[in-house]
N, C-alpha and C. Protein backbone atom coordinates (compact mmCIF):
# COMPACT_ATOMS: atom_id res chain seq x y z
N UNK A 1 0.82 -1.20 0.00
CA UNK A 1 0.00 0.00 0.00
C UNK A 1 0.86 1.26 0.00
N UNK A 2 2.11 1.25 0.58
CA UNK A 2 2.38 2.49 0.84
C UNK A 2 3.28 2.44 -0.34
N UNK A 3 4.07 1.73 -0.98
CA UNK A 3 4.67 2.19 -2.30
C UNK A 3 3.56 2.59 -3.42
N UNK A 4 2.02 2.10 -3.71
CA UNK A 4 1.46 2.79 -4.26
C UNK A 4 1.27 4.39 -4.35
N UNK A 5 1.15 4.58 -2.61
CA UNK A 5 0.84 6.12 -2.50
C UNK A 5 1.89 6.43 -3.22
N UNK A 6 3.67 6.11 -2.77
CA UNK A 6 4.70 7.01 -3.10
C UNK A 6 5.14 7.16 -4.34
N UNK A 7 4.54 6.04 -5.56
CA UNK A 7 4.30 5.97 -6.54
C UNK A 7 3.60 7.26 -7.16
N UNK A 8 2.11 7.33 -6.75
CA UNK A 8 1.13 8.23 -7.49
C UNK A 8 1.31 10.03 -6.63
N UNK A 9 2.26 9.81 -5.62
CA UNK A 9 2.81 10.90 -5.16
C UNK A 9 3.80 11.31 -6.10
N UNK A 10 4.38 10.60 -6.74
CA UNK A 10 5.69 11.28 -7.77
C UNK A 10 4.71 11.45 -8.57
N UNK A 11 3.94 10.53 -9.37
CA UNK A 11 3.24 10.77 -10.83
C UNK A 11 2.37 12.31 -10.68
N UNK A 12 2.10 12.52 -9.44
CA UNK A 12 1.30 13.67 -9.35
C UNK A 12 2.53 14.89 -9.45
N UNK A 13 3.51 14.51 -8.91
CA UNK A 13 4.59 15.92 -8.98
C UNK A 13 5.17 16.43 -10.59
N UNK A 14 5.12 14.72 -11.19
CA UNK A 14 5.36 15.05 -12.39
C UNK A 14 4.41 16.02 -13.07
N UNK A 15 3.26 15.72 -12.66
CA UNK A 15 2.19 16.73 -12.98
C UNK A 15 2.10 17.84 -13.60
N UNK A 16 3.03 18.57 -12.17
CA UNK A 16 2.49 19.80 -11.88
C UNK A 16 3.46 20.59 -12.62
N UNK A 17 4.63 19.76 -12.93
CA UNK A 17 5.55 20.87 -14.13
C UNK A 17 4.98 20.30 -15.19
N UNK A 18 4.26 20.01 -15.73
CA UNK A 18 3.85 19.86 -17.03
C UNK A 18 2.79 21.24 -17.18
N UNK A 19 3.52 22.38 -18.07
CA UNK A 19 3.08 23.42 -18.63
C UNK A 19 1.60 23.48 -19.73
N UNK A 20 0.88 24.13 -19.58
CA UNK A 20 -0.20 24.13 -20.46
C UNK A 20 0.41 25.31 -21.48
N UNK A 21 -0.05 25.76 -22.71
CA UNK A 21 -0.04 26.71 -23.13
C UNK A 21 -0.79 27.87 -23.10
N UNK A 22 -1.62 27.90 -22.14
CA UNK A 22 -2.62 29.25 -22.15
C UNK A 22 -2.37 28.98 -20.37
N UNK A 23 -2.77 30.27 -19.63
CA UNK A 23 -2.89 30.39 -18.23
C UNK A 23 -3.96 29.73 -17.21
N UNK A 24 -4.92 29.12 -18.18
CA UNK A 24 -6.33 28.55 -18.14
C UNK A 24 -5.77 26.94 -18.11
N UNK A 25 -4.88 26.53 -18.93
CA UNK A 25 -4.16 25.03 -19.10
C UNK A 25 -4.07 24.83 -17.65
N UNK A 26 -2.88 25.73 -18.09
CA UNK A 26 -1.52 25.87 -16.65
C UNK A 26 -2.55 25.59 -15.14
N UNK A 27 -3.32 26.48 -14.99
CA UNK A 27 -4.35 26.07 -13.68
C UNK A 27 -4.91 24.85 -13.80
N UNK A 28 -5.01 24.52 -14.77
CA UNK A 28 -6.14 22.72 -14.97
C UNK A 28 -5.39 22.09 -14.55
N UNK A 29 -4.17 21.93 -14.96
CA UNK A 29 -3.39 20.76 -15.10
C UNK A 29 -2.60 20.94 -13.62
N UNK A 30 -2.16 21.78 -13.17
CA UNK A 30 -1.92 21.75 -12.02
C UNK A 30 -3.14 21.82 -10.40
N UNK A 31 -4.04 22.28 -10.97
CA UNK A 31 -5.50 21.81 -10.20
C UNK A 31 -5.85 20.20 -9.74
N UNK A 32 -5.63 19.74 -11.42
CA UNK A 32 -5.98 18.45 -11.11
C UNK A 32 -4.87 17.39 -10.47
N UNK A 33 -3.63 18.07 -10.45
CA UNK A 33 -2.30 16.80 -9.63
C UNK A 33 -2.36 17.45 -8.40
N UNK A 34 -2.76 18.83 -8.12
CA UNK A 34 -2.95 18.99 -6.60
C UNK A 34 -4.11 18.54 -6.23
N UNK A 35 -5.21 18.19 -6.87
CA UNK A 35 -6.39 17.40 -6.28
C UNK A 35 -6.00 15.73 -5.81
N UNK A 36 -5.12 14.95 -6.90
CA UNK A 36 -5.23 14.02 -7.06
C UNK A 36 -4.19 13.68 -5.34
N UNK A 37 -3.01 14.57 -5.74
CA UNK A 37 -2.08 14.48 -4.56
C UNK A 37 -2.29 14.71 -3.14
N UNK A 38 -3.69 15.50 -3.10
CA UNK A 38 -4.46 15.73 -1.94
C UNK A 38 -5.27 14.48 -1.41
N UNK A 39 -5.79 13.81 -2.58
CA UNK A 39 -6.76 12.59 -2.29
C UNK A 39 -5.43 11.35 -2.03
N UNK A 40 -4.35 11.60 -2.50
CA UNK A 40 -3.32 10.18 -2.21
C UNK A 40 -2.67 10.70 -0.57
N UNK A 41 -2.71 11.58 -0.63
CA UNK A 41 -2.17 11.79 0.98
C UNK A 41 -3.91 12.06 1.99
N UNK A 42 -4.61 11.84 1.86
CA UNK A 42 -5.71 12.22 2.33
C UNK A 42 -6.15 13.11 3.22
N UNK A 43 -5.76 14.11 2.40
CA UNK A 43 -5.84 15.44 2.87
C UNK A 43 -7.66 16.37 1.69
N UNK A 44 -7.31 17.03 1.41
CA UNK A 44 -8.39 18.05 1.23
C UNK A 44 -8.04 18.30 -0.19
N UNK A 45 -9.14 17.93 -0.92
CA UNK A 45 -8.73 17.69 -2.43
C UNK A 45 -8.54 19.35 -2.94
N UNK A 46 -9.83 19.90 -2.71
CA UNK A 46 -10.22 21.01 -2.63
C UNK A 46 -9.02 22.07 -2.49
N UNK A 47 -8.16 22.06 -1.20
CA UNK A 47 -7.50 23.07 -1.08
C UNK A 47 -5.86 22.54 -1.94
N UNK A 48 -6.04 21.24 -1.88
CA UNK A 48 -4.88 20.54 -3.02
C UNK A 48 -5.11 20.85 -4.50
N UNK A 49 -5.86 21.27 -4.91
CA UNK A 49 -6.31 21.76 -6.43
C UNK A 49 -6.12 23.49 -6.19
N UNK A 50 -6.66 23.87 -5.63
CA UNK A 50 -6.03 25.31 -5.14
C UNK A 50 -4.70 25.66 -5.25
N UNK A 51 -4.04 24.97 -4.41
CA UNK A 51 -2.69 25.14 -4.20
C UNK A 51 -2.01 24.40 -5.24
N UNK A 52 -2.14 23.62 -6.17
CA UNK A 52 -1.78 22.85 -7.14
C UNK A 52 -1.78 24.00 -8.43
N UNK A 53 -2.94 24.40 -8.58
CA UNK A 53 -3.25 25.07 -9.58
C UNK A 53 -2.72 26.80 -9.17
N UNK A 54 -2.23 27.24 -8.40
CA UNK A 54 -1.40 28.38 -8.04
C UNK A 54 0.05 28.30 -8.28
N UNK A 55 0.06 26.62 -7.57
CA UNK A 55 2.11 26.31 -7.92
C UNK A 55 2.42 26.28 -9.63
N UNK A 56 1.05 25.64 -9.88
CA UNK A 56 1.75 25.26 -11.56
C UNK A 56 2.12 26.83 -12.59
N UNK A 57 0.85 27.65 -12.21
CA UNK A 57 0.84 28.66 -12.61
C UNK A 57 1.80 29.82 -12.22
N UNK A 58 2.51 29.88 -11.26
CA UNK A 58 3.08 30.30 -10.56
C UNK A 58 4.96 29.73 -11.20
N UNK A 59 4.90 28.34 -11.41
CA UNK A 59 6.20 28.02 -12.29
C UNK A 59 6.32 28.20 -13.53
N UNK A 60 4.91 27.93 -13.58
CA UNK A 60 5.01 28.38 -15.84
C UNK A 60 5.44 29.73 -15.75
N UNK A 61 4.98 30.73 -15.03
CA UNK A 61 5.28 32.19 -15.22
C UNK A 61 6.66 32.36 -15.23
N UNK A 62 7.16 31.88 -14.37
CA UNK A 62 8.41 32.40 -13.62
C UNK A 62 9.90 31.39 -14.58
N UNK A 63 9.68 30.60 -14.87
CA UNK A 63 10.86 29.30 -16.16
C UNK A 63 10.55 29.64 -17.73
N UNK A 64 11.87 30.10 -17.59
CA UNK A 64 11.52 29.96 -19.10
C UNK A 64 11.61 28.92 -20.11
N UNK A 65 10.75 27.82 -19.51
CA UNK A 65 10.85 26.87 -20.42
C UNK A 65 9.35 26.25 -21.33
N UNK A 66 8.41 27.46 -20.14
CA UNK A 66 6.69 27.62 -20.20
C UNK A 66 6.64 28.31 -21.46
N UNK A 67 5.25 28.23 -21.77
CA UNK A 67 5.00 29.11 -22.77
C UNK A 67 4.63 30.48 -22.40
């Protein structure tokens, strides 16, 4: 059980640097690995999509490797 979590805990980090091309992406896609990473640590999906979708957006801006 617990190498699953630590499993879908990385797959979710991989996530969250994966860049969208519009600012609208960028929040989805990091929304949904902070939701998912919220529900694998069982915490609060809600404020894990929040904070997911602020970090992603927040790195696309700032690397220039985002669009």
């Amino acid at each position: 059980m617990q190498k699953s979590r630590i499993f879908l805990a990385l797959a979710t980090c991989a996530g969250l640097v994966a860049c969208g091309d519009t600012t609208g992406e960028q929040a989805i896609l990091g929304g949904g690995a902070g939701a998912v990473g919220a529900a694998v640590l069982n915490a609060d999906p809600l404020f894990g999509a929040a904070v997911g979708a602020a970090g992603n957006v927040l790195y696309c801006k700032t690397q220039n490797t985002c669009n």
